[in-house]
C-alpha atoms as a PDB file:
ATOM      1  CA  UNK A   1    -133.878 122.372 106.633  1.00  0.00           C
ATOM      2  CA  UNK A   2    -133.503 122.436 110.507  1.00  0.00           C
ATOM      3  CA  UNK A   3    -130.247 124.043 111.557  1.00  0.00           C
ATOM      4  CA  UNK A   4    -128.069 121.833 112.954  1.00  0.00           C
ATOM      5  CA  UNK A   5    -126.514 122.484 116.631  1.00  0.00           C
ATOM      6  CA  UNK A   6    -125.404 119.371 117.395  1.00  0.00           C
ATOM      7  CA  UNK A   7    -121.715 119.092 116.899  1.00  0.00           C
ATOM      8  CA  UNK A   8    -121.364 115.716 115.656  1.00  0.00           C
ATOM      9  CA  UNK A   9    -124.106 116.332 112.890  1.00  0.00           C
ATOM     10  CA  UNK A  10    -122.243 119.455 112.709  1.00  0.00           C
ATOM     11  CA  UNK A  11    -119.241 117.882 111.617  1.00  0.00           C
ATOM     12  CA  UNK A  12    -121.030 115.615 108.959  1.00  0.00           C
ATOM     13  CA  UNK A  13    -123.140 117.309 107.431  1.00  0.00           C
ATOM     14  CA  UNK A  14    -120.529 118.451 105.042  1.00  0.00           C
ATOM     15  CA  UNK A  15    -119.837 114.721 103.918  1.00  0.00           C
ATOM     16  CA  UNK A  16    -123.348 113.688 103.761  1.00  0.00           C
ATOM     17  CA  UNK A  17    -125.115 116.481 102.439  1.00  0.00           C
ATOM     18  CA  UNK A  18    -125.763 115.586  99.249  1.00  0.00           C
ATOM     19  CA  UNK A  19    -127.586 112.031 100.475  1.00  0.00           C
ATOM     20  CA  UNK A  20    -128.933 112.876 103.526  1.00  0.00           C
ATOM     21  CA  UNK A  21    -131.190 115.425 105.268  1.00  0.00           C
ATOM     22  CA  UNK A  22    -131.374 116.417 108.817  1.00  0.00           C
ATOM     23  CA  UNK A  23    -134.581 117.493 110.174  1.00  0.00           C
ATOM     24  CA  UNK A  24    -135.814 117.928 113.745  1.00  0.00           C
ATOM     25  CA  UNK A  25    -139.906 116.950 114.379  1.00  0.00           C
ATOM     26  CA  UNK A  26    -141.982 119.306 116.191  1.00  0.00           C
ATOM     27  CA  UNK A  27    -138.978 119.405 119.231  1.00  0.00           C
ATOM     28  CA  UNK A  28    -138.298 115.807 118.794  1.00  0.00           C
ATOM     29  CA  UNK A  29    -134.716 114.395 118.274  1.00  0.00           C
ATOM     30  CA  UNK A  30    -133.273 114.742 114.819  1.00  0.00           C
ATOM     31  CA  UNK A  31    -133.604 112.854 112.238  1.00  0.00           C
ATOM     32  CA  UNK A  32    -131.858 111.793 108.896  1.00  0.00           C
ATOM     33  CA  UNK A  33    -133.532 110.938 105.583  1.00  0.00           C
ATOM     34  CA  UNK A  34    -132.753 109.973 102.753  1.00  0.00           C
ATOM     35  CA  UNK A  35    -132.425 112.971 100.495  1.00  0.00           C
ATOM     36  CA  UNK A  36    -134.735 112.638  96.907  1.00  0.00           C
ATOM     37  CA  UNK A  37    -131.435 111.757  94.109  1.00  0.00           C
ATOM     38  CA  UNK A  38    -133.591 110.512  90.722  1.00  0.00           C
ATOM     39  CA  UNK A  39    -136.948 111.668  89.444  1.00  0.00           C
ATOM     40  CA  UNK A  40    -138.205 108.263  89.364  1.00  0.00           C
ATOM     41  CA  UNK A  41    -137.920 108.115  92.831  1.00  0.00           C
ATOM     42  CA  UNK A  42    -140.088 110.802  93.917  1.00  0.00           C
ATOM     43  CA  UNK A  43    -140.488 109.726  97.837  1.00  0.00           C
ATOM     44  CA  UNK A  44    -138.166 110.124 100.474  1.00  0.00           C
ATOM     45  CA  UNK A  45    -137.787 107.666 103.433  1.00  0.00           C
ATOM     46  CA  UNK A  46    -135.605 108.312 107.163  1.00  0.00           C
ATOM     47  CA  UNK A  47    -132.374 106.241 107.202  1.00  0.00           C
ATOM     48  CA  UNK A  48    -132.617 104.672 110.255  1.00  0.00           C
ATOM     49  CA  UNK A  49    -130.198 102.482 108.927  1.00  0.00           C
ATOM     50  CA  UNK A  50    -127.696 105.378 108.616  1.00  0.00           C
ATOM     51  CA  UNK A  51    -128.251 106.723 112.073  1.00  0.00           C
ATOM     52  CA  UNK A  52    -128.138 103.532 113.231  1.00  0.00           C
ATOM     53  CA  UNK A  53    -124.477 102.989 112.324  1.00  0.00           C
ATOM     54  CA  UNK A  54    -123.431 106.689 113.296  1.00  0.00           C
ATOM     55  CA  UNK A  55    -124.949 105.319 116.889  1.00  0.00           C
ATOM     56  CA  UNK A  56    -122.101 102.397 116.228  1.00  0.00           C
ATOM     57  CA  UNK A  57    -119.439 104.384 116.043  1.00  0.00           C
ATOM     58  CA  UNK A  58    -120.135 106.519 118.293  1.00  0.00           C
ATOM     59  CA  UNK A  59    -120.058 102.943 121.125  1.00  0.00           C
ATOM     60  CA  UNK A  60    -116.930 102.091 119.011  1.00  0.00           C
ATOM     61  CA  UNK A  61    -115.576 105.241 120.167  1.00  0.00           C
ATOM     62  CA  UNK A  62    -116.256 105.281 123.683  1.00  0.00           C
ATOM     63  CA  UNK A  63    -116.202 101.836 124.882  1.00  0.00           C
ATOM     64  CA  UNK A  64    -112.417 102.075 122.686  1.00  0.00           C
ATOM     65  CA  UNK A  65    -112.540  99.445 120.283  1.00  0.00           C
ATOM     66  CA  UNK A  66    -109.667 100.997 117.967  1.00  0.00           C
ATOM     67  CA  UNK A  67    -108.000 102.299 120.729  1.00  0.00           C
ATOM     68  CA  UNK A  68    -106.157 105.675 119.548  1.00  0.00           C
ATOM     69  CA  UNK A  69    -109.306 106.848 117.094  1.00  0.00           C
ATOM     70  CA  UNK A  70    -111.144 110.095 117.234  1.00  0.00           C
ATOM     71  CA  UNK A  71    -114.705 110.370 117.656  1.00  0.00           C
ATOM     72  CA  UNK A  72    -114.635 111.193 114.243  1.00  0.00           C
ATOM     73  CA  UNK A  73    -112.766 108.231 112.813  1.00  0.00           C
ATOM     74  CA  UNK A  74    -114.766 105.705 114.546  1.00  0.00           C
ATOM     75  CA  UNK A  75    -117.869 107.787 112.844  1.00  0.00           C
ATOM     76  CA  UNK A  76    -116.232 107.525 109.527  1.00  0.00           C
ATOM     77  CA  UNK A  77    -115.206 103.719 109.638  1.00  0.00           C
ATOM     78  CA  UNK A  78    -119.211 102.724 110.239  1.00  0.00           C
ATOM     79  CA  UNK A  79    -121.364 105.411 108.649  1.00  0.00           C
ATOM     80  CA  UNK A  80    -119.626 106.484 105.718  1.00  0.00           C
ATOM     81  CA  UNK A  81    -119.569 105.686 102.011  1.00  0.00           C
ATOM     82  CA  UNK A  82    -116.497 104.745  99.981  1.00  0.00           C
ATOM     83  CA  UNK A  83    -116.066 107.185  97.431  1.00  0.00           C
ATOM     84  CA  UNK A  84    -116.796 105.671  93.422  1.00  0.00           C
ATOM     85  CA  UNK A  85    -114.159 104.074  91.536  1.00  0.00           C
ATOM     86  CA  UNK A  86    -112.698 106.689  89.237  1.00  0.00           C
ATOM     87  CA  UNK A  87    -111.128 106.339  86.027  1.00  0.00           C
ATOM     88  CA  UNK A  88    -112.899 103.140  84.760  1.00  0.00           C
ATOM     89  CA  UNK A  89    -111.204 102.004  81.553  1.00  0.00           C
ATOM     90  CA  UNK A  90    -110.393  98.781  79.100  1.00  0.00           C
ATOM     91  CA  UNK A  91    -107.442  97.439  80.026  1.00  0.00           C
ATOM     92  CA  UNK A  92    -107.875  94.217  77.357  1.00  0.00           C
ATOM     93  CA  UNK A  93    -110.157  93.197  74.603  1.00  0.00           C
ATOM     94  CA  UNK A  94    -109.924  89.301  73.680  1.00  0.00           C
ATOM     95  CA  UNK A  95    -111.278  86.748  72.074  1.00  0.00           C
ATOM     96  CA  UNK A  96    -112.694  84.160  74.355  1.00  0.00           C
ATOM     97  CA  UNK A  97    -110.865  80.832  73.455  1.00  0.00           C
ATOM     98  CA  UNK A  98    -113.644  78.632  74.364  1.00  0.00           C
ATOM     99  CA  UNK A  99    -116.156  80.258  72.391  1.00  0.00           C
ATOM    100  CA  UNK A 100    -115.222  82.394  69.176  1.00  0.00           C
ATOM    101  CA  UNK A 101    -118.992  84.320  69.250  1.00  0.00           C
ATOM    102  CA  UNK A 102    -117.938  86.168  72.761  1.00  0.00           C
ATOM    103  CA  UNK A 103    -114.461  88.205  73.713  1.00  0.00           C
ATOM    104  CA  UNK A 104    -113.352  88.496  77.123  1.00  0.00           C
ATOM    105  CA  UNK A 105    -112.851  92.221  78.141  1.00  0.00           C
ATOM    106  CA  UNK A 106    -111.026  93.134  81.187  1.00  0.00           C
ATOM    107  CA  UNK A 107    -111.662  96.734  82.724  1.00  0.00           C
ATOM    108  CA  UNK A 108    -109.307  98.620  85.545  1.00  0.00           C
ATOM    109  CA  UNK A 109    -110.020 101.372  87.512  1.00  0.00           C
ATOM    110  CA  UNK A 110    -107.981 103.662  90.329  1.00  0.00           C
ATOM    111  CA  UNK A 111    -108.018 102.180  93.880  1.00  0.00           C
ATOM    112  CA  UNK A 112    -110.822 103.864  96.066  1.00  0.00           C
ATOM    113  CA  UNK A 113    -108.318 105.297  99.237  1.00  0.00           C
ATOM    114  CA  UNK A 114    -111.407 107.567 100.333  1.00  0.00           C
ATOM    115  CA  UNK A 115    -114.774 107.500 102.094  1.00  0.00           C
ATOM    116  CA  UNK A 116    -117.133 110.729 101.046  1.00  0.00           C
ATOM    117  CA  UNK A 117    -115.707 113.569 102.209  1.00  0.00           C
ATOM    118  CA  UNK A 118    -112.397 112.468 102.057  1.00  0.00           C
ATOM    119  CA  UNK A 119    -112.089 110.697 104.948  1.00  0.00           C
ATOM    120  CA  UNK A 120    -109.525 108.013 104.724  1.00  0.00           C
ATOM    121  CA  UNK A 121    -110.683 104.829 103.933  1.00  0.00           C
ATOM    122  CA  UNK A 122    -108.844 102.017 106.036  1.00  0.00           C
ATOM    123  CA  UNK A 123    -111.497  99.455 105.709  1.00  0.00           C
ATOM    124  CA  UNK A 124    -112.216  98.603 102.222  1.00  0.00           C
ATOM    125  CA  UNK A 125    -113.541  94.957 101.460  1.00  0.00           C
ATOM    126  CA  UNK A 126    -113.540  95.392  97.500  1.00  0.00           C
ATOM    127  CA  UNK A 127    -115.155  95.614  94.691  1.00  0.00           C
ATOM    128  CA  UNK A 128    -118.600  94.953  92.718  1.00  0.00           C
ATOM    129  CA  UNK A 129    -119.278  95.396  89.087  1.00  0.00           C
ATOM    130  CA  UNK A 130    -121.913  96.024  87.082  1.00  0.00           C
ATOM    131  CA  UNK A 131    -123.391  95.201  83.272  1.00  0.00           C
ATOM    132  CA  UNK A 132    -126.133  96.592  81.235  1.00  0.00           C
ATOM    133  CA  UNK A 133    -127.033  95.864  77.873  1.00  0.00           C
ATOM    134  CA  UNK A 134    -129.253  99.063  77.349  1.00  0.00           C
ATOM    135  CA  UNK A 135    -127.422 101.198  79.775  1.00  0.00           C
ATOM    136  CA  UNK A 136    -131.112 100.902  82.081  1.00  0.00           C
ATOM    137  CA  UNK A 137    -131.484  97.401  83.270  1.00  0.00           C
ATOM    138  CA  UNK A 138    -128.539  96.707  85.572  1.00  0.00           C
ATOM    139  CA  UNK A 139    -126.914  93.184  87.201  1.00  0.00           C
ATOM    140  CA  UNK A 140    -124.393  92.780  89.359  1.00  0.00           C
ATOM    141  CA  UNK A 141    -122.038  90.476  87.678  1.00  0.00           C
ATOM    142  CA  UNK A 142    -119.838  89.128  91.349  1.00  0.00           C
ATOM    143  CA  UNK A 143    -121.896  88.344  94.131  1.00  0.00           C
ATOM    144  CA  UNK A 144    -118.965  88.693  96.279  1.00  0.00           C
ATOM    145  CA  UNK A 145    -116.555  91.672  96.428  1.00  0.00           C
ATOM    146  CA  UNK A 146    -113.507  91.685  94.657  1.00  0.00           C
ATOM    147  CA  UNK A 147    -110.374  93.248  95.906  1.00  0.00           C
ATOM    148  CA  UNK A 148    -108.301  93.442  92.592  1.00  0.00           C
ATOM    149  CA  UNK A 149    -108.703  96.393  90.431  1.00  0.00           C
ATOM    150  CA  UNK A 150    -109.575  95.162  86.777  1.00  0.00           C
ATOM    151  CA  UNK A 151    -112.360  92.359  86.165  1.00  0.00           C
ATOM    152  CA  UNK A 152    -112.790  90.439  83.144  1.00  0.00           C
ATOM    153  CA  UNK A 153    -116.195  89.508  82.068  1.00  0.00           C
ATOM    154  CA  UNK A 154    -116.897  87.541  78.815  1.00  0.00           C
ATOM    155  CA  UNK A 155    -119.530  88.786  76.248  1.00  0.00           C
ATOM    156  CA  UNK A 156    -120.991  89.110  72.811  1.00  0.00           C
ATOM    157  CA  UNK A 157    -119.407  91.304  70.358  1.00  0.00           C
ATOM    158  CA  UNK A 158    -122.644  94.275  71.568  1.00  0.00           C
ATOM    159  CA  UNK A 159    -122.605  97.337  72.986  1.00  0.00           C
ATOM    160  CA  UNK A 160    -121.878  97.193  76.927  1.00  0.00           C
ATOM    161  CA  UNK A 161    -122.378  99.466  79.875  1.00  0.00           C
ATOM    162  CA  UNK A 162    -120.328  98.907  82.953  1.00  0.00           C
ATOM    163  CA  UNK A 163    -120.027 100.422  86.564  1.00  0.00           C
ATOM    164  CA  UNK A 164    -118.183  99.681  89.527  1.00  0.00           C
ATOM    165  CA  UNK A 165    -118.866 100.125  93.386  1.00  0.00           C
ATOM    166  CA  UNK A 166    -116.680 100.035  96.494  1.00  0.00           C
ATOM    167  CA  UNK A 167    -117.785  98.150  99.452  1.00  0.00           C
ATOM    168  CA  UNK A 168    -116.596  98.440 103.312  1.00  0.00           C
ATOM    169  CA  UNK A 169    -116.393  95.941 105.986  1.00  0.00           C
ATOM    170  CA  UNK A 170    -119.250  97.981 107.239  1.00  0.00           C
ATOM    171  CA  UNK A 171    -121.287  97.128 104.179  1.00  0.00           C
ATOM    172  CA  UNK A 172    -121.458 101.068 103.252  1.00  0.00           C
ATOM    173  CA  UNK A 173    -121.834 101.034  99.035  1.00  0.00           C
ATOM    174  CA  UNK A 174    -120.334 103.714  97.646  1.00  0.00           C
ATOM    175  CA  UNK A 175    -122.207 105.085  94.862  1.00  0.00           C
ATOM    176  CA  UNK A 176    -121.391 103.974  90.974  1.00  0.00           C
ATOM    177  CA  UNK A 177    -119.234 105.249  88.952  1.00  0.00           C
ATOM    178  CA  UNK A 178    -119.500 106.633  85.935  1.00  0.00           C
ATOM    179  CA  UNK A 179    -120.836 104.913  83.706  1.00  0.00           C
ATOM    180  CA  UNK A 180    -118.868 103.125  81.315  1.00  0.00           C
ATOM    181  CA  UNK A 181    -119.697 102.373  77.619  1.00  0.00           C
ATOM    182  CA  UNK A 182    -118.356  99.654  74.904  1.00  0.00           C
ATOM    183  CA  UNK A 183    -119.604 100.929  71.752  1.00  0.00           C
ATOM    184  CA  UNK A 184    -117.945  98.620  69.839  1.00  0.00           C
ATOM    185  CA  UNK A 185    -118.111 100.551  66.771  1.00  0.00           C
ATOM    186  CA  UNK A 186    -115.032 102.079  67.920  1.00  0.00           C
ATOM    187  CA  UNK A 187    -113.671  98.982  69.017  1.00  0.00           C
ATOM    188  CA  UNK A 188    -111.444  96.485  65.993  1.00  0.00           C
ATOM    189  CA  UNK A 189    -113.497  93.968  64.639  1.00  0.00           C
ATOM    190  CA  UNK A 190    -112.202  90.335  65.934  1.00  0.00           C
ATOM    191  CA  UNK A 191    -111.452  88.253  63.285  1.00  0.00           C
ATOM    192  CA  UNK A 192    -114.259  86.465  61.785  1.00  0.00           C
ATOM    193  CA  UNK A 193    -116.631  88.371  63.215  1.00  0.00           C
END
């Protein structure tokens, strides 16, 4: 990798390290890419998209539209990541009065207060969640962000995957969490099932 003099990459490279790479082409201007994260995905592309946003923050910053913020904040607020949801749990196992077959489970998780690098995160939209039967094929089960903390989706009595994602007003994803498994072996039979 290129070393990095400017001061601004400087500063964060630390938080984006692990997703993106800074290069500099034949004495061109540096560039990000993305950084290679699964074996499946063996090709690596530039974020424009992510150096287009550090661009907006940086004309946040000096034309002062949050008067009071550091270069650094503005930078944060429009080019980085919420961290994951931690600590994704059942918080209820019901059920479903409508239909006997299915039970409505409700899962929680800890309130993301961070972007990467633990930057504060002031600008949080909410929420998305996600469902796999096989723990491979994913869906996003609310098109539109939630801001509560615990979501209830209703399912067969199966085995169920489940992670969550944060979402800014900048429309930065923060990465899943960890995946969470139903194995509802370990779970009590409803009645009658």
């Amino acid at each position: 990798m290129a070393k990095v003099v400017n001061p601004l990459f400087a500063d964060f490279y630390e938080a984006v390290g692990s997703t993106i790479v800074f290069q500099r082409r034949y004495g061109t201007d540096v560039i990000a890419r993305k950084k290679v994260r699964h074996a499946e995905d063996p090709t690596s592309a530039h974020t424009k998209a992510r150096a287009h946003k550090w661009g907006q923050g940086v004309r946040a910053y000096v034309s002062e539209d949050n008067p009071g913020d550091t270069l650094l904040q503005c930078i944060s607020r429009y080019a980085l990541s919420p961290d994951a949801p931690k600590n994704v749990d059942i918080v209820t196992v019901r059920r479903n009065q409508q239909n006997s077959q299915l039970f409505d489970i409700t899962l929680g998780w800890d309130q993301v207060t961070n972007k990467y690098g633990g930057h504060p995160l002031d600008n949080l939209v909410g929420y998305f969640v996600n469902l796999s039967l096989d723990g491979l094929h994913w869906q996003r089960l609310n098109q539109t962000p939630i801001t509560a903390t615990s979501y209830t989706d209703t399912q067969p009595f199966q085995n169920l995957y489940y992670t969550v994602q944060a979402i800014d007003d900048q429309d930065n994803l923060s990465s899943e969490s960890d995946i969470f498994v139903i194995d509802v072996s370990t779970l009590p039979r409803p009645p009658g099932m």
